[in-house]
Protein backbone atom coordinates (compact mmCIF):
# COMPACT_ATOMS: atom_id res chain seq x y z
CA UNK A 1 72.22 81.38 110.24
CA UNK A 2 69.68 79.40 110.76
CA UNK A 3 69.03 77.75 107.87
CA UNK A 4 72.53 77.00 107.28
CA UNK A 5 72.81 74.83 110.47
CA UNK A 6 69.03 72.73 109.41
CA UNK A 7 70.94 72.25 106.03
CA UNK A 8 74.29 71.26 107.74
CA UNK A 9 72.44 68.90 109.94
CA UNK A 10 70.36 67.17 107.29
CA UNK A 11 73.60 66.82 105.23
CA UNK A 12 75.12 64.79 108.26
CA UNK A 13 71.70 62.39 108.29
CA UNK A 14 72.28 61.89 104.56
CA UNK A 15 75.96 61.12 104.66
CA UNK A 16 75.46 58.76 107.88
CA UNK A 17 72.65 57.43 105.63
CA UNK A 18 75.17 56.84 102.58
CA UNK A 19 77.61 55.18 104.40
CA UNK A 20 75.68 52.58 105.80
């Protein structure tokens, strides 16, 4: 769905975030 991928994708900005 949709909305599954826009929450996957933001989870992968916040992790790349985190682990800078």
């Amino acid at each position: 769905e949709k909305w599954k991928k826009m929450i996957k994708d933001a989870g992968g900005v916040f992790h790349a975030k985190t682990k800078k």
